[in-house]
C-alpha atoms as a PDB file:
ATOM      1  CA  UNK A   1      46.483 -57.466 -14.244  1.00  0.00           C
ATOM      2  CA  UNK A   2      43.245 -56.800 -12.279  1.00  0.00           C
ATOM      3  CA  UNK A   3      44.427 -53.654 -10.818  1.00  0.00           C
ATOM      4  CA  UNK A   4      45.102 -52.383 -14.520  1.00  0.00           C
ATOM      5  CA  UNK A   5      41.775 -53.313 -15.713  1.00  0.00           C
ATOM      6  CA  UNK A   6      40.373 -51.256 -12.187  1.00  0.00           C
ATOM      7  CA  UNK A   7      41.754 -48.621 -12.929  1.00  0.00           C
ATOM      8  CA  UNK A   8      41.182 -48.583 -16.954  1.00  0.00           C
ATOM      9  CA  UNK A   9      37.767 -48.691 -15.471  1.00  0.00           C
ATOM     10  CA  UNK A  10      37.560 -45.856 -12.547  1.00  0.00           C
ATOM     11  CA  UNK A  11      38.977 -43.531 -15.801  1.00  0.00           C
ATOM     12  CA  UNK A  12      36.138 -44.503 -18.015  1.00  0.00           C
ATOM     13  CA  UNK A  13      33.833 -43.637 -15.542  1.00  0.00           C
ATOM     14  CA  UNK A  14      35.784 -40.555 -14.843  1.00  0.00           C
ATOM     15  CA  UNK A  15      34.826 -39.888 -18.027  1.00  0.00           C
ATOM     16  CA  UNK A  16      31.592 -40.246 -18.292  1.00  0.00           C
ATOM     17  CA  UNK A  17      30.926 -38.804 -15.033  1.00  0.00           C
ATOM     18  CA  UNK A  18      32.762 -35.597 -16.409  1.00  0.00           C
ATOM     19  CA  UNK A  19      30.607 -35.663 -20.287  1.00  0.00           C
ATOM     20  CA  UNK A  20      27.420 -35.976 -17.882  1.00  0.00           C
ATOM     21  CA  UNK A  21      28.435 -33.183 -16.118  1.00  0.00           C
ATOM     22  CA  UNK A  22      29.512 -31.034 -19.168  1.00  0.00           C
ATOM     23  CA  UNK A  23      26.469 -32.094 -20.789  1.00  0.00           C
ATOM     24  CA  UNK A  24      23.971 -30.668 -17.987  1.00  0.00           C
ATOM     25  CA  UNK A  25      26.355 -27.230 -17.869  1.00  0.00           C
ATOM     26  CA  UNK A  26      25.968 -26.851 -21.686  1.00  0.00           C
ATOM     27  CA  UNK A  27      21.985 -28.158 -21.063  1.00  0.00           C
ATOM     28  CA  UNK A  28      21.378 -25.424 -18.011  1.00  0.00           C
ATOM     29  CA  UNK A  29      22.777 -22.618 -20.532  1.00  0.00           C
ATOM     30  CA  UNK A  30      19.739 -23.545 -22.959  1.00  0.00           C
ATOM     31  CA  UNK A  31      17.484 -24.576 -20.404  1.00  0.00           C
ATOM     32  CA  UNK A  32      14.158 -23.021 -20.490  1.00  0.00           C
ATOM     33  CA  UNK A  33      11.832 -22.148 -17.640  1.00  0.00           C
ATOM     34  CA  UNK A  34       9.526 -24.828 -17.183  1.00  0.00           C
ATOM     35  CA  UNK A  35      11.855 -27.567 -18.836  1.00  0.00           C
ATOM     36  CA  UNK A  36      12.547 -30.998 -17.789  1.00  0.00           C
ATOM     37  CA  UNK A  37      16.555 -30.965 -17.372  1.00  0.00           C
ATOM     38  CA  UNK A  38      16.524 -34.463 -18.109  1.00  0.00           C
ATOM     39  CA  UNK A  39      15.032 -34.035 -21.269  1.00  0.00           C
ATOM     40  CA  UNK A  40      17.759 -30.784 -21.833  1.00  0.00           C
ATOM     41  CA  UNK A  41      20.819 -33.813 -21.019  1.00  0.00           C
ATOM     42  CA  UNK A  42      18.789 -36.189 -23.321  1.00  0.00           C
ATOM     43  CA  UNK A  43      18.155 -33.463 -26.340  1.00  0.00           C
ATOM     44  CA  UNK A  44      22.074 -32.398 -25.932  1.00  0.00           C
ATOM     45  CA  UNK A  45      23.325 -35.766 -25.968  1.00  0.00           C
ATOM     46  CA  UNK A  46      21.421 -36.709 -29.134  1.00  0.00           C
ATOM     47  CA  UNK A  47      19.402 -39.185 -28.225  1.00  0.00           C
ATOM     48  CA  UNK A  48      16.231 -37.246 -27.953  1.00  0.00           C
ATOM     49  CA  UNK A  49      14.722 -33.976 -29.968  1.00  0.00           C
ATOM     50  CA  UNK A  50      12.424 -31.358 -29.286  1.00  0.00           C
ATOM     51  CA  UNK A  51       9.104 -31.679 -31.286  1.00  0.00           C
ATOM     52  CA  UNK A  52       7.652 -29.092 -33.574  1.00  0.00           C
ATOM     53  CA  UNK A  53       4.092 -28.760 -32.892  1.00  0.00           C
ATOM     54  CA  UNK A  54       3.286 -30.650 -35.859  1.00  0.00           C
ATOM     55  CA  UNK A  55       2.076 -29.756 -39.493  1.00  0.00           C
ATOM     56  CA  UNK A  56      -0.683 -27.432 -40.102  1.00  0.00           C
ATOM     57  CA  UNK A  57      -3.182 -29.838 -40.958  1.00  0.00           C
ATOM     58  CA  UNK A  58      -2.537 -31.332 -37.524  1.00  0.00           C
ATOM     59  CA  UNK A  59      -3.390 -28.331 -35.950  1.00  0.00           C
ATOM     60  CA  UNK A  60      -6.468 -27.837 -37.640  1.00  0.00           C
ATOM     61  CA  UNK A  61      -7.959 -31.134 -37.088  1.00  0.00           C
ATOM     62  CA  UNK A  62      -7.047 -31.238 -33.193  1.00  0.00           C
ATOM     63  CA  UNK A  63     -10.541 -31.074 -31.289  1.00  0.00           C
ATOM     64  CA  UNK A  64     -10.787 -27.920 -28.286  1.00  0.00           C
ATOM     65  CA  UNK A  65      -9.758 -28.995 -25.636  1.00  0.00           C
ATOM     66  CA  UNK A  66     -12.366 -26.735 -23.593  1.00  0.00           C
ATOM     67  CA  UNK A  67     -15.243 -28.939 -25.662  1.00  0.00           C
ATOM     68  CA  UNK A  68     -13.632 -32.605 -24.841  1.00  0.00           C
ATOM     69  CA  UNK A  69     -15.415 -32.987 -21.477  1.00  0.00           C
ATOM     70  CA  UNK A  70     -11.908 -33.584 -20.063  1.00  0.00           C
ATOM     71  CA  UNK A  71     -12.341 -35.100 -16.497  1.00  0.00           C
ATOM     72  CA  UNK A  72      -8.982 -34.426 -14.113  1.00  0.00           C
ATOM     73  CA  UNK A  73      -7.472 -36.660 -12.515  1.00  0.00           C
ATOM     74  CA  UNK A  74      -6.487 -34.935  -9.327  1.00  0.00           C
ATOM     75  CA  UNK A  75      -9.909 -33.480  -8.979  1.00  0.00           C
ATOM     76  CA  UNK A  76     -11.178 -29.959  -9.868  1.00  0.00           C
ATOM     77  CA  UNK A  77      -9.117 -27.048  -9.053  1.00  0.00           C
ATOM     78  CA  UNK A  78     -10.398 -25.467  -5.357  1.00  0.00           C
ATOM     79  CA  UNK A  79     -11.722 -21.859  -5.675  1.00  0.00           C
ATOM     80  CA  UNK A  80      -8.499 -19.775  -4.065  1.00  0.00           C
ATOM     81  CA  UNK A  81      -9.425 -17.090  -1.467  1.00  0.00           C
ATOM     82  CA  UNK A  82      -8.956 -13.567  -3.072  1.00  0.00           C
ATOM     83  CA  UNK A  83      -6.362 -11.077  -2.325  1.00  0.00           C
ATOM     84  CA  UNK A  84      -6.934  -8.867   0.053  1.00  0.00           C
ATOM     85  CA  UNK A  85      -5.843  -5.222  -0.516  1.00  0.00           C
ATOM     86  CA  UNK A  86      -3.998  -3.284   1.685  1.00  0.00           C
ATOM     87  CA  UNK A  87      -6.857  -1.500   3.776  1.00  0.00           C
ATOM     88  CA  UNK A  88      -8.482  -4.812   4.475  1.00  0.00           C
ATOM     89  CA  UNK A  89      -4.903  -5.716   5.621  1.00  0.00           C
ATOM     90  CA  UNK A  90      -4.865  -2.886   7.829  1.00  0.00           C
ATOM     91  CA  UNK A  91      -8.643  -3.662   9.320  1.00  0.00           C
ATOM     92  CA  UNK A  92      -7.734  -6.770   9.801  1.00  0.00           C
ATOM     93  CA  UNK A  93      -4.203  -5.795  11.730  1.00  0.00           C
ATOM     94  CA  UNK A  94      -6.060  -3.027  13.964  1.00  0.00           C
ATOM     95  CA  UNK A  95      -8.646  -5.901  14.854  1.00  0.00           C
ATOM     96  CA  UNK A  96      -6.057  -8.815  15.737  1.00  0.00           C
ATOM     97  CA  UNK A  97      -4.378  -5.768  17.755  1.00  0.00           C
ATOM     98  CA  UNK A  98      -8.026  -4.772  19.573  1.00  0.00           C
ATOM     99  CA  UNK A  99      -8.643  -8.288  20.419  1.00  0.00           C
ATOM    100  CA  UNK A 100      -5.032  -9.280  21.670  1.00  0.00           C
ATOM    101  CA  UNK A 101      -4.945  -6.101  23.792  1.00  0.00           C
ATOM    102  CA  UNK A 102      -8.812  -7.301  25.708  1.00  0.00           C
ATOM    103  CA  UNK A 103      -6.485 -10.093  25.999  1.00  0.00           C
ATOM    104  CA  UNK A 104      -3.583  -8.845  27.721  1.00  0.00           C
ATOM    105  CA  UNK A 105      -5.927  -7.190  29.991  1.00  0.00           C
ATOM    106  CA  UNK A 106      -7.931 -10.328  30.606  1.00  0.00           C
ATOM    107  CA  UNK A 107      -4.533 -11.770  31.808  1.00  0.00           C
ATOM    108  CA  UNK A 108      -3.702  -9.248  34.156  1.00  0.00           C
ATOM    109  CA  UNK A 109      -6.657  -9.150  35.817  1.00  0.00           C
ATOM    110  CA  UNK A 110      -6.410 -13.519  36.220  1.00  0.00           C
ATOM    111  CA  UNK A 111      -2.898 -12.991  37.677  1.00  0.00           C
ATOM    112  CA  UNK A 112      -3.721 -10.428  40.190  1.00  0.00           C
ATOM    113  CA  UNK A 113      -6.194 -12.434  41.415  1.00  0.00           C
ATOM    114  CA  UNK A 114      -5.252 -14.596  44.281  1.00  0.00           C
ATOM    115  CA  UNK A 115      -6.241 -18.267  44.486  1.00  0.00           C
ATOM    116  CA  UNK A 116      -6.557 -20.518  47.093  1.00  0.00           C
ATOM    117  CA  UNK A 117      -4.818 -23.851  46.708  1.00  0.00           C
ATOM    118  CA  UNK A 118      -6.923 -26.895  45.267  1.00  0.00           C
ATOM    119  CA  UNK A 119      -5.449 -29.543  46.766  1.00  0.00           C
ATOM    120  CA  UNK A 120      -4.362 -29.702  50.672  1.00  0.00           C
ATOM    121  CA  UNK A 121      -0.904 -29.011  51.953  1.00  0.00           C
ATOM    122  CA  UNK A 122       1.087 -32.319  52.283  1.00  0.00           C
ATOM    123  CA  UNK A 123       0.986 -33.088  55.541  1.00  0.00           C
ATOM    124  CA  UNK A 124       3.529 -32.706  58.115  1.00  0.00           C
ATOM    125  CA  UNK A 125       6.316 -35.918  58.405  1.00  0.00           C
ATOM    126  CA  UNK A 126       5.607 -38.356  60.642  1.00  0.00           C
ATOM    127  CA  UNK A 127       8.337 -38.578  63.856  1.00  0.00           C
ATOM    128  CA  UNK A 128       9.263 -41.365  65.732  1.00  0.00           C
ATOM    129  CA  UNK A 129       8.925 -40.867  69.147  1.00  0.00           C
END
């Protein structure tokens, strides 16, 4: 008897798992950029809807949102670095390329130096005599 009820159970959730899944296919087809899919599963299901942006009157009366003084949350936006263009790209290549060359040449002149040690040689073993 409990393996019948089981299993009556595994198929309902067969089910459902395979209306969720139909639900977010037929969801993604009118999915929007920008859109929350949950809300697209929710709105396709029935047990949300999308809302209208509200009666003219609304409109009218809502304040500008450039004038409310709004304070962010996160903290005001950082000023972004500008684009560069494709000569300044170029400058800025031939430079990195000048520099890594006095570089390379800065290497080879270390390495053909010779050093003398730091540090002694170890010393020789000690033998019993």
């Amino acid at each position: 008897m409990k393996a019948k009820i089981a299993e009556k159970r595994l198929r309902g959730c067969t089910k459902l798992a395979l209306a969720i899944a139909m639900a977010t296919l037929v969801a993604a087809g009118e999915a929007r950029a920008q859109q929350n899919p949950v809300r697209a599963l929710t709105n396709v299901l029935g047990w949300t809807k999308d809302t209208d942006e509200g009666p003219e009157f609304v409109q009218q009366t809502r304040p500008d949102l450039k004038e409310l003084g709004f304070s962010h949350v996160t903290g005001v936006d950082k000023p972004r670095v500008a684009v560069k263009t494709p000569a300044e790209l170029e400058a800025d290549k031939a430079a990195l390329m000048a520099e890594r060359g006095k570089a390379d040449a800065a290497r080879k002149k270390l390495q053909a130096e010779i050093v003398e040690p730091v540090a002694p040689n170890r010393p020789p073993p000690i033998k019993d005599e």
